[in-house]
PDB file of N, CA and C in Angstrom:
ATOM      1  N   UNK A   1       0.838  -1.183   0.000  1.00  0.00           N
ATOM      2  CA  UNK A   1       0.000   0.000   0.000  1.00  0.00           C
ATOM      3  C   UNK A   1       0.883   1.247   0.000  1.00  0.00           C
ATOM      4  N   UNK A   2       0.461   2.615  -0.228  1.00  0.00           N
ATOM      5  CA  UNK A   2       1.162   3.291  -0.379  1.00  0.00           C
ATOM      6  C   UNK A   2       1.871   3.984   0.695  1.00  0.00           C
ATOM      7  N   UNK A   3       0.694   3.681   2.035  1.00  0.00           N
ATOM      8  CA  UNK A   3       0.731   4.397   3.141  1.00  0.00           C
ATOM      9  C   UNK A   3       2.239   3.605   3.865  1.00  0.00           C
ATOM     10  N   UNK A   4       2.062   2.339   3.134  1.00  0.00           N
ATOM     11  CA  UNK A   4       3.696   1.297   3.985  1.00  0.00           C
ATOM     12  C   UNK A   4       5.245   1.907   3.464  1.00  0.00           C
ATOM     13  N   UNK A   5       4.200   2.068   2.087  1.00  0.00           N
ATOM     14  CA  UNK A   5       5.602   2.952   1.124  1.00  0.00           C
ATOM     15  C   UNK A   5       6.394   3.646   2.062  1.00  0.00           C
ATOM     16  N   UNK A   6       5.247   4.493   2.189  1.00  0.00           N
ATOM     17  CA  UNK A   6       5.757   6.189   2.793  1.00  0.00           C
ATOM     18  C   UNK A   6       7.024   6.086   4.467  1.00  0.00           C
ATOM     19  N   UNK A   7       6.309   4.907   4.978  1.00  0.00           N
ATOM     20  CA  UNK A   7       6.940   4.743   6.261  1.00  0.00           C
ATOM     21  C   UNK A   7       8.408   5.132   6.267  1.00  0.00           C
ATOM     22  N   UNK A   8       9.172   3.703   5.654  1.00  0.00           N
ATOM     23  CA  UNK A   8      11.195   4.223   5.566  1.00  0.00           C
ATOM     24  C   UNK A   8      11.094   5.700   5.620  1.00  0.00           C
ATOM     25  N   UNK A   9      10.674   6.481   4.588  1.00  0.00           N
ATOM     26  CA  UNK A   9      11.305   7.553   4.107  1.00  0.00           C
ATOM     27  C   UNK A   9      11.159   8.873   5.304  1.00  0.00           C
ATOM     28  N   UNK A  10       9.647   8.147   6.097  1.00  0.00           N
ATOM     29  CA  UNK A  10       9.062   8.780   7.234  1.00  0.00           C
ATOM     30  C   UNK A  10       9.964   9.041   8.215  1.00  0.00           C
ATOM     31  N   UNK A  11      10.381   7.544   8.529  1.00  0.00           N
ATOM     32  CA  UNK A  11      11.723   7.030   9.518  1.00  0.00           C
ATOM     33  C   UNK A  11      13.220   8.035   8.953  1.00  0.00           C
ATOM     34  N   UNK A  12      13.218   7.573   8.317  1.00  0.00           N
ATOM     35  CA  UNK A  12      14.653   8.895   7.748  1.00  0.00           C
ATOM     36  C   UNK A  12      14.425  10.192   7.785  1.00  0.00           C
ATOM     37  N   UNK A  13      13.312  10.840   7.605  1.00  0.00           N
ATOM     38  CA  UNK A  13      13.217  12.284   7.900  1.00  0.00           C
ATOM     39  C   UNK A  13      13.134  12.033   9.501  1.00  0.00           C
ATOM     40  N   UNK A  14      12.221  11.495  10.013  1.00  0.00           N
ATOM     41  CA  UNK A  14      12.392  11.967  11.660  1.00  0.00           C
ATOM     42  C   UNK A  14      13.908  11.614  11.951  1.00  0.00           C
ATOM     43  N   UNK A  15      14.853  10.802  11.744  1.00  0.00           N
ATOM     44  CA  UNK A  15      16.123  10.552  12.354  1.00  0.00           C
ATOM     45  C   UNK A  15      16.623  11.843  11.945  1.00  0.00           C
ATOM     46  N   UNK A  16      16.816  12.541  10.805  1.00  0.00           N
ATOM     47  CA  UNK A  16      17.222  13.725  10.404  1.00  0.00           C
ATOM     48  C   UNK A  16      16.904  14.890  11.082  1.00  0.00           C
ATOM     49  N   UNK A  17      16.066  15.202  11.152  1.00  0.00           N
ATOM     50  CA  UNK A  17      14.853  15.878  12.275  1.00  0.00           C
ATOM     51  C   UNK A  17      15.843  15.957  13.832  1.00  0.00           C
ATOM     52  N   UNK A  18      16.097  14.884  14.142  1.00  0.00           N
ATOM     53  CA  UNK A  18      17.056  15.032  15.484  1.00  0.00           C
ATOM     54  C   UNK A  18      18.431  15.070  15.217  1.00  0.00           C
ATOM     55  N   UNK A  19      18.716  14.940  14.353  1.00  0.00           N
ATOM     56  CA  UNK A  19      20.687  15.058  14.298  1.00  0.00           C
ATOM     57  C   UNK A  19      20.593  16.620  14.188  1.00  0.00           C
ATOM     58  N   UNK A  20      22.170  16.811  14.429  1.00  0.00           N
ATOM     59  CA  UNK A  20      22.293  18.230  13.968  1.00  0.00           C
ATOM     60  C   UNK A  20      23.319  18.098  12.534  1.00  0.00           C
ATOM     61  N   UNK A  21      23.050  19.154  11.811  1.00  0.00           N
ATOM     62  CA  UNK A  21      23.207  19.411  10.598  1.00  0.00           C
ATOM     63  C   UNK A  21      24.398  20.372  10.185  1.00  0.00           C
ATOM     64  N   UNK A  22      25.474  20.350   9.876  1.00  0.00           N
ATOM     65  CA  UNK A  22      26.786  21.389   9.327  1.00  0.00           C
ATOM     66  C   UNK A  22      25.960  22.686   9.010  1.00  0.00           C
ATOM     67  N   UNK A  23      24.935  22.304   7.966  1.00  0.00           N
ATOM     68  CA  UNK A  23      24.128  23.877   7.570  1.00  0.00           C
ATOM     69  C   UNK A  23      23.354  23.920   8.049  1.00  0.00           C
ATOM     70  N   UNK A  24      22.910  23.813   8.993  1.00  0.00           N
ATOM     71  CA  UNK A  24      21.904  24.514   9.913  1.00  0.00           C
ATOM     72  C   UNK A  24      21.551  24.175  11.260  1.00  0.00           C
ATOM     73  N   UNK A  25      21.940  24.789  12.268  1.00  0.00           N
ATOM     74  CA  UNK A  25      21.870  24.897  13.699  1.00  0.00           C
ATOM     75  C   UNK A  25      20.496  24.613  13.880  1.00  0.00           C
ATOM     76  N   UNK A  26      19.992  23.490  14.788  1.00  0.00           N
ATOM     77  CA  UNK A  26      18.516  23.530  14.848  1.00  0.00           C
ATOM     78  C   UNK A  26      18.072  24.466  15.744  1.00  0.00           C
ATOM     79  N   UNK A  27      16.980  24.881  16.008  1.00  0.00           N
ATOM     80  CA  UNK A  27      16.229  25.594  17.123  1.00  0.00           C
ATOM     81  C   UNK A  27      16.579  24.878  18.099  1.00  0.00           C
ATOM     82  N   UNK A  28      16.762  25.915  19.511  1.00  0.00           N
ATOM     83  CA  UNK A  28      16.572  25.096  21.094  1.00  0.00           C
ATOM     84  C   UNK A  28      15.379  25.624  21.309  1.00  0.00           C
ATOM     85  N   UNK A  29      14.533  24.705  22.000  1.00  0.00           N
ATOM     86  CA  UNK A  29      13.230  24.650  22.312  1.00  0.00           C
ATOM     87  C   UNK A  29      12.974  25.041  23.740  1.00  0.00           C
ATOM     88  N   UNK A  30      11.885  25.192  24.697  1.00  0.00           N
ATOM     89  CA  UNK A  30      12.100  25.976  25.534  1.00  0.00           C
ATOM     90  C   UNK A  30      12.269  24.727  26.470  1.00  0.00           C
ATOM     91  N   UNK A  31      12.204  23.494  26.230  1.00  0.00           N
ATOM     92  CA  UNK A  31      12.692  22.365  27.204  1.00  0.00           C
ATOM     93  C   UNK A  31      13.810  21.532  27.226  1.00  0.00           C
ATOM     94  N   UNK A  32      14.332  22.494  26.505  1.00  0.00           N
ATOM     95  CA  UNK A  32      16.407  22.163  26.324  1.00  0.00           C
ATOM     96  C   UNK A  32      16.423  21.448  25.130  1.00  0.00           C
ATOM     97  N   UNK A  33      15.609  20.745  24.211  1.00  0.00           N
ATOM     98  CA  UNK A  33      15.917  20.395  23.613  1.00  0.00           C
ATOM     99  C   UNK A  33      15.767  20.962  22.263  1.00  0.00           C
ATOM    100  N   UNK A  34      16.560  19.995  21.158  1.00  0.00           N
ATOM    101  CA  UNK A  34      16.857  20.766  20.068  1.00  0.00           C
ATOM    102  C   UNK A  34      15.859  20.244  18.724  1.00  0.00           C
ATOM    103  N   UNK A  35      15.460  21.273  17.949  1.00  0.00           N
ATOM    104  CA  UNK A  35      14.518  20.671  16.735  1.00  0.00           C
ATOM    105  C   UNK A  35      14.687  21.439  15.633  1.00  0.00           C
ATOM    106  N   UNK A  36      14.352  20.630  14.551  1.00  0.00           N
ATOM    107  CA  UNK A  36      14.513  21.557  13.061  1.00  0.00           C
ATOM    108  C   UNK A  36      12.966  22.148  13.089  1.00  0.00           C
ATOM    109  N   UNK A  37      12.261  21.454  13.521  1.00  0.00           N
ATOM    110  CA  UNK A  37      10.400  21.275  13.395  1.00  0.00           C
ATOM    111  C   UNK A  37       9.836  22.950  13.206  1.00  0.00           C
ATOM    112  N   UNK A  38      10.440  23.752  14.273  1.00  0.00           N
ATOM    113  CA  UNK A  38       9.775  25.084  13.600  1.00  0.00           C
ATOM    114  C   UNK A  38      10.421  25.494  12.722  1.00  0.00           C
ATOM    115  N   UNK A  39      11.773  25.186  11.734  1.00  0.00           N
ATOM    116  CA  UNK A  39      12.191  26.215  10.528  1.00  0.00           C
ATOM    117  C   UNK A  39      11.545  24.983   9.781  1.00  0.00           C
ATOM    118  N   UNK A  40      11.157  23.835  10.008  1.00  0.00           N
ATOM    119  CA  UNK A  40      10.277  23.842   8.541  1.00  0.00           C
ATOM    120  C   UNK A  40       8.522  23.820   8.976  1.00  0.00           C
ATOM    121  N   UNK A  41       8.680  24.489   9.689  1.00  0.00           N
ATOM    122  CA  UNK A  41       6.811  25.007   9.883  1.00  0.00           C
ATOM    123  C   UNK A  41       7.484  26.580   8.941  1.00  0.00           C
ATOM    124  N   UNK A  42       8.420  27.107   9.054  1.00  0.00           N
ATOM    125  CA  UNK A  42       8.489  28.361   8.914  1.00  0.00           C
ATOM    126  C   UNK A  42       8.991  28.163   7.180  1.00  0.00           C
ATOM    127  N   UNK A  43       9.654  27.377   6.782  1.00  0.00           N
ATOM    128  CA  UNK A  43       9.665  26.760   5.686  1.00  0.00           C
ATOM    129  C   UNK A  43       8.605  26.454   4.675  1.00  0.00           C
ATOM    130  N   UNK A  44       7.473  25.879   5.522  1.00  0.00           N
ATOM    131  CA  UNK A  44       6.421  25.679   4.513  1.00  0.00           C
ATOM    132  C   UNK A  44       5.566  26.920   4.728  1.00  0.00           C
ATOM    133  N   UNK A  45       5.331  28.087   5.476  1.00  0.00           N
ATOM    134  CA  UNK A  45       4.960  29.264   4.939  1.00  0.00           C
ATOM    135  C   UNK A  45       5.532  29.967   4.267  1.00  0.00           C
ATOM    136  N   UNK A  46       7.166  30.399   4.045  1.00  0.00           N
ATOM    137  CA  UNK A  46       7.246  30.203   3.162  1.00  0.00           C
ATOM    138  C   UNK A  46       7.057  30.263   2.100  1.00  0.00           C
ATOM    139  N   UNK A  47       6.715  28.647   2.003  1.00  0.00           N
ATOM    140  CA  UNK A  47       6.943  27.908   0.536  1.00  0.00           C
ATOM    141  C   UNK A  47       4.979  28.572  -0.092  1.00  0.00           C
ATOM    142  N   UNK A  48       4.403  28.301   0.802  1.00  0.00           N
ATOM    143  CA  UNK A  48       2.625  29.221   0.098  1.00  0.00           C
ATOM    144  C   UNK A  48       2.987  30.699  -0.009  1.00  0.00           C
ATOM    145  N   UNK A  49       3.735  31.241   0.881  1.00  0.00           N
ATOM    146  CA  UNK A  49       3.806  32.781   0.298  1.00  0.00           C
ATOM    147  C   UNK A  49       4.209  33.225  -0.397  1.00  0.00           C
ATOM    148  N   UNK A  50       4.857  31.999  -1.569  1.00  0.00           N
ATOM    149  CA  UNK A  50       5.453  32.719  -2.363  1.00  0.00           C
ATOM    150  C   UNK A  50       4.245  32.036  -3.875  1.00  0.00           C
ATOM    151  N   UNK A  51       3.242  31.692  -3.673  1.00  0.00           N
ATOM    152  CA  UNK A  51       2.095  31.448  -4.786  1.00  0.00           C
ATOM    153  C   UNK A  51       1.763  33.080  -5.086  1.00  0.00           C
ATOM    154  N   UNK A  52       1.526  33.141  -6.611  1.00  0.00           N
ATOM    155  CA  UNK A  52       1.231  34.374  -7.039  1.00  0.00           C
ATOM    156  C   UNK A  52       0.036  34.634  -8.000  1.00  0.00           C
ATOM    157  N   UNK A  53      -0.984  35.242  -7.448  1.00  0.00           N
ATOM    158  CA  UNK A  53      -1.979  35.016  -8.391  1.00  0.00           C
ATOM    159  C   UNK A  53      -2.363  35.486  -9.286  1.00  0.00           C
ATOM    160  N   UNK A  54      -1.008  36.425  -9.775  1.00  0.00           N
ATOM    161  CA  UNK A  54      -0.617  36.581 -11.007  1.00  0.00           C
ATOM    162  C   UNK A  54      -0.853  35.983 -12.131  1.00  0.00           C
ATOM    163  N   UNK A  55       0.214  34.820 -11.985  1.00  0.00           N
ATOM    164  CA  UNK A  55       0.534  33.913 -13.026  1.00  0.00           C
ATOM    165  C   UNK A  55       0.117  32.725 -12.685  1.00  0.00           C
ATOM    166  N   UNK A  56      -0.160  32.385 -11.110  1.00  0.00           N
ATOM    167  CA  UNK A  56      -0.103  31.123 -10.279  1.00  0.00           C
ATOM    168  C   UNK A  56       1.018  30.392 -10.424  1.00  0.00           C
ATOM    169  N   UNK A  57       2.203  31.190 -10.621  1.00  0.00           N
ATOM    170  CA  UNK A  57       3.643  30.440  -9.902  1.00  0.00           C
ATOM    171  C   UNK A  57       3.401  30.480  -8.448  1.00  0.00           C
ATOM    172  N   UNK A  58       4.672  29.649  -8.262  1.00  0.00           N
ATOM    173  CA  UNK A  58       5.226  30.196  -6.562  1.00  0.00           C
ATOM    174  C   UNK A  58       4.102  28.816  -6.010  1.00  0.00           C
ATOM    175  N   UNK A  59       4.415  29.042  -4.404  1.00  0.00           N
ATOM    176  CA  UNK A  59       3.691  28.043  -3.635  1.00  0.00           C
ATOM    177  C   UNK A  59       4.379  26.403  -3.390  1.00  0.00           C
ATOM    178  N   UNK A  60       3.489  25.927  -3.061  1.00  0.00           N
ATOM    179  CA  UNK A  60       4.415  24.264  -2.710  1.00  0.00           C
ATOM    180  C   UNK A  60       4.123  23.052  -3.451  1.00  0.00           C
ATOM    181  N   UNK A  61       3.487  23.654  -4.914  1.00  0.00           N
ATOM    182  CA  UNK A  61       3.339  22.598  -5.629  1.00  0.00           C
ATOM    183  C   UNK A  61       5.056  22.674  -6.493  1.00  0.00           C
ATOM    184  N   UNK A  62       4.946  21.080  -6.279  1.00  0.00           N
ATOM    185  CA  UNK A  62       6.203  20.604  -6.962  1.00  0.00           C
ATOM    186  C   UNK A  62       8.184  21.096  -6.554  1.00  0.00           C
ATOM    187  N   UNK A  63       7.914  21.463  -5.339  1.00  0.00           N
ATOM    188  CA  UNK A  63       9.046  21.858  -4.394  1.00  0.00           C
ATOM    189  C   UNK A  63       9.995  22.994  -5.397  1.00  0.00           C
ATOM    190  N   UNK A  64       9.044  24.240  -6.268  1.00  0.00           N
ATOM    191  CA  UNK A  64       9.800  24.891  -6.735  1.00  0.00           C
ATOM    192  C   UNK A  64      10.658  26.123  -5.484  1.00  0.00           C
ATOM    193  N   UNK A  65      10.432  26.215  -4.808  1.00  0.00           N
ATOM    194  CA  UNK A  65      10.723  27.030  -3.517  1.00  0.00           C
ATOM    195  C   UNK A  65      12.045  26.642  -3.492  1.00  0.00           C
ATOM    196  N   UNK A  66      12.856  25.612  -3.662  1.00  0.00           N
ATOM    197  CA  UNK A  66      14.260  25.481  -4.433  1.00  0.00           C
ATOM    198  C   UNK A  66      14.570  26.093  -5.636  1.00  0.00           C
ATOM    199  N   UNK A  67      14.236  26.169  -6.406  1.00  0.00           N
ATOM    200  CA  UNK A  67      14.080  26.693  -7.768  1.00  0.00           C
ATOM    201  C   UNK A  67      14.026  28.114  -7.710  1.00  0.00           C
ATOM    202  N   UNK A  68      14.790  28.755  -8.510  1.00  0.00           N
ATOM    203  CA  UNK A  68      14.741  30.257  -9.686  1.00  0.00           C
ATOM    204  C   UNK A  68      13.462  30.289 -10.335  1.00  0.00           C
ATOM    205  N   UNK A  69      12.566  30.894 -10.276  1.00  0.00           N
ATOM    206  CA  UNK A  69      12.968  32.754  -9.337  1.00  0.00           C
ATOM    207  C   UNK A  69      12.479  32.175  -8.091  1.00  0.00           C
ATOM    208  N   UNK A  70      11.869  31.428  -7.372  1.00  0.00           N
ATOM    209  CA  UNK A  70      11.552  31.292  -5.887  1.00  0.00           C
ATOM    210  C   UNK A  70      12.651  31.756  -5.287  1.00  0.00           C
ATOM    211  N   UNK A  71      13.279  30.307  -5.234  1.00  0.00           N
ATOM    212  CA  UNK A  71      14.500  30.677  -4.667  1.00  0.00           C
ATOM    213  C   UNK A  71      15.051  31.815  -4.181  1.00  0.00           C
ATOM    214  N   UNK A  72      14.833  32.327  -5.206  1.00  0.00           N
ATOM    215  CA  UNK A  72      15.910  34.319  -5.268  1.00  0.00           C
ATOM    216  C   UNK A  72      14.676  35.139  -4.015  1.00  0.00           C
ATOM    217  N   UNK A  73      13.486  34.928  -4.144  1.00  0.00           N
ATOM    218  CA  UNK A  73      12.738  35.828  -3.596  1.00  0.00           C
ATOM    219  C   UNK A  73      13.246  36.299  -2.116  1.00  0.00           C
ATOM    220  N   UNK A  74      12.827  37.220  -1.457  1.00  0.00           N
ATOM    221  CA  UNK A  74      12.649  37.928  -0.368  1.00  0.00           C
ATOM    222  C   UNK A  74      12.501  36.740   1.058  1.00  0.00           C
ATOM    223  N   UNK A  75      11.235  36.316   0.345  1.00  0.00           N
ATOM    224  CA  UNK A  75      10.319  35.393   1.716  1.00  0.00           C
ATOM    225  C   UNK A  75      11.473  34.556   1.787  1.00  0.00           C
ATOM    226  N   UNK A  76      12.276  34.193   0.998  1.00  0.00           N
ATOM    227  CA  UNK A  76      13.071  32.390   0.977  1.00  0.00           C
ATOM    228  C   UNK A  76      14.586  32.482   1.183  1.00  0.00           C
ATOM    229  N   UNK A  77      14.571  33.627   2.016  1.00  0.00           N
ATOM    230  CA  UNK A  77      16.705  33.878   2.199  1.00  0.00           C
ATOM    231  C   UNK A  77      16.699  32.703   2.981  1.00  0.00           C
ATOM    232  N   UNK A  78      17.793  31.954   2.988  1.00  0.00           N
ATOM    233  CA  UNK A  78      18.488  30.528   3.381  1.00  0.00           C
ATOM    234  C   UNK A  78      17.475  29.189   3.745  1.00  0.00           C
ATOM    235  N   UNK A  79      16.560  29.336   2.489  1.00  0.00           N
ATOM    236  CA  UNK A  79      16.157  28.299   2.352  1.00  0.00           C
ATOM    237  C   UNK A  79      16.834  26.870   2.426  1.00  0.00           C
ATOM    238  N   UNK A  80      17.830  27.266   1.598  1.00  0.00           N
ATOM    239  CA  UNK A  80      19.116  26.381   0.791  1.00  0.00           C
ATOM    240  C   UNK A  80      19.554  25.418   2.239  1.00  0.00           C
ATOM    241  N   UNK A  81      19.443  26.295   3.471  1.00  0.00           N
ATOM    242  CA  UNK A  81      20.195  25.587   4.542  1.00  0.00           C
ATOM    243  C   UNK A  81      19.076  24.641   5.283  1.00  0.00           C
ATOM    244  N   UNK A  82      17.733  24.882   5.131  1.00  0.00           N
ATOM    245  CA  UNK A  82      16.971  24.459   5.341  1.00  0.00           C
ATOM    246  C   UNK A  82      16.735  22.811   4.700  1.00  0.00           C
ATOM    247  N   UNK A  83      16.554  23.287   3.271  1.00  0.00           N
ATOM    248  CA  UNK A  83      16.757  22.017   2.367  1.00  0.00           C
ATOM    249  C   UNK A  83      17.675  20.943   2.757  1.00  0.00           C
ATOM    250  N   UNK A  84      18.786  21.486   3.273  1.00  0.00           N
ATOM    251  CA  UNK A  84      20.173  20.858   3.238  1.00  0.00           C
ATOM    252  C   UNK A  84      20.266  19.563   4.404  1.00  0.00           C
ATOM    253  N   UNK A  85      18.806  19.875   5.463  1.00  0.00           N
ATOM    254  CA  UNK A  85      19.244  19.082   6.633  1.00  0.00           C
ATOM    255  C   UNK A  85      18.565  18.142   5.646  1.00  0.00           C
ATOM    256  N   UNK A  86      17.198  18.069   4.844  1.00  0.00           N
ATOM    257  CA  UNK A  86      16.666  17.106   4.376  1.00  0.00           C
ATOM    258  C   UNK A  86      17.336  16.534   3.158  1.00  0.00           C
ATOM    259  N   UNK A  87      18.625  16.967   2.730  1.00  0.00           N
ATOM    260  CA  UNK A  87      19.604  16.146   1.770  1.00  0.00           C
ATOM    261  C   UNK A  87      19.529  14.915   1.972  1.00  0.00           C
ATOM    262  N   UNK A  88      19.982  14.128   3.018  1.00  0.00           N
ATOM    263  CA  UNK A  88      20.630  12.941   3.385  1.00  0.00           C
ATOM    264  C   UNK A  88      19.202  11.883   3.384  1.00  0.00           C
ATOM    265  N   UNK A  89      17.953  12.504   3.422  1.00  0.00           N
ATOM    266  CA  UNK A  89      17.017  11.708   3.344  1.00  0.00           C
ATOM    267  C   UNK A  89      16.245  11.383   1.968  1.00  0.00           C
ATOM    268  N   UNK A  90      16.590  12.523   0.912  1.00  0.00           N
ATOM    269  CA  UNK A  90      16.740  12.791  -0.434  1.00  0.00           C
ATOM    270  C   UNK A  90      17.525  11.711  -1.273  1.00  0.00           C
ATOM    271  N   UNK A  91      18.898  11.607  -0.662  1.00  0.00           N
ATOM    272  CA  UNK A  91      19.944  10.978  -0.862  1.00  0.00           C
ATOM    273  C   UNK A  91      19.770   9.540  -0.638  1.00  0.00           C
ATOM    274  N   UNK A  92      19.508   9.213   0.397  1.00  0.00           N
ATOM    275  CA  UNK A  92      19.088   7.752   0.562  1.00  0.00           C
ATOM    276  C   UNK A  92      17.800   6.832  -0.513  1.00  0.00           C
ATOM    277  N   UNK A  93      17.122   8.048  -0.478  1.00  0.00           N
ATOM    278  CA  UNK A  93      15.929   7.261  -1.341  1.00  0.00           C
ATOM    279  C   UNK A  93      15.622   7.633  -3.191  1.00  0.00           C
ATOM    280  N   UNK A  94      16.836   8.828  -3.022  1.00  0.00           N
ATOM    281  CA  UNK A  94      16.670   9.389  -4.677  1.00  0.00           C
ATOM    282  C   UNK A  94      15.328   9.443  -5.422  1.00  0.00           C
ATOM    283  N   UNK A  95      15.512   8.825  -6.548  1.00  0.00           N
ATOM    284  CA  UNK A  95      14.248   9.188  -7.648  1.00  0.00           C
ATOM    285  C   UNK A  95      12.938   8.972  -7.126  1.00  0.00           C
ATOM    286  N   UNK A  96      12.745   7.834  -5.879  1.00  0.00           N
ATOM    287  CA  UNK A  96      11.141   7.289  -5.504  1.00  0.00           C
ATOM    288  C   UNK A  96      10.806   8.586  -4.189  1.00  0.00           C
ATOM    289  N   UNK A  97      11.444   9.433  -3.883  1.00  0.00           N
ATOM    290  CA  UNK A  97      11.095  10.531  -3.087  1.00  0.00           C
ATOM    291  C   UNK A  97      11.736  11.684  -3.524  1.00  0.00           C
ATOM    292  N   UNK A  98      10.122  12.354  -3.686  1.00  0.00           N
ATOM    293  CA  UNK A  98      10.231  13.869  -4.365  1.00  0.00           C
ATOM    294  C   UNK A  98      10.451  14.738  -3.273  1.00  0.00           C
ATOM    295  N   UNK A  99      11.005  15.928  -3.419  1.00  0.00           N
ATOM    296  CA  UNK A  99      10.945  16.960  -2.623  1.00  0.00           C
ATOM    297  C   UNK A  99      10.180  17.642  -2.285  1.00  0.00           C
ATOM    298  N   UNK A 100       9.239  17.869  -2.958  1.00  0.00           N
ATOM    299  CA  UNK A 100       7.769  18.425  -3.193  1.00  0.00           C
ATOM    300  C   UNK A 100       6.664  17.682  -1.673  1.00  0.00           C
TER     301      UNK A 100
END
């Protein structure tokens, strides 16, 4: 099923989630401990504030919030370091897990 799929990749983001990361210092929390969990709550706003209903670019379809022009925008300075803790879980599972 798909929901069994999802599990590993589940398991590798939460282990990631608790390590600490070269690019990016996690948050200390107010009970000593340490988490990435609010820069990617702050990550995925973000990633909707940058939908434009312009053109309807921007937003969190298809993980362009990595991507030019997102990327470059205002809302998304050091995204890049953000992304970076979720490399290694990217890395492990390649083409069958999107970023998106």
């Amino acid at each position: 099923s798909p929901l069994s799929d999802y599990q590993p990749s589940r398991l590798a983001k939460e282990k990631v989630m608790k390590q600490p990361n070269q690019a990016l210092k996690p948050d200390r929390l107010a009970d000593g401990n340490s988490s990435y969990n609010p820069m990617f709550v702050q990550a995925a706003y973000r990633c909707s504030a940058t939908f434009r209903r312009t053109d309807f670019l921007g937003g969190c379809d298809g993980a362009r919030i990595r991507l030019s022009p997102e990327r470059g925008w205002s809302v998304n300075l050091d995204i890049d370091k953000v992304l970076a803790v979720l490399k290694p879980v990217k890395d492990q599972f390649g083409a069958t897990l999107s970023l998106s």
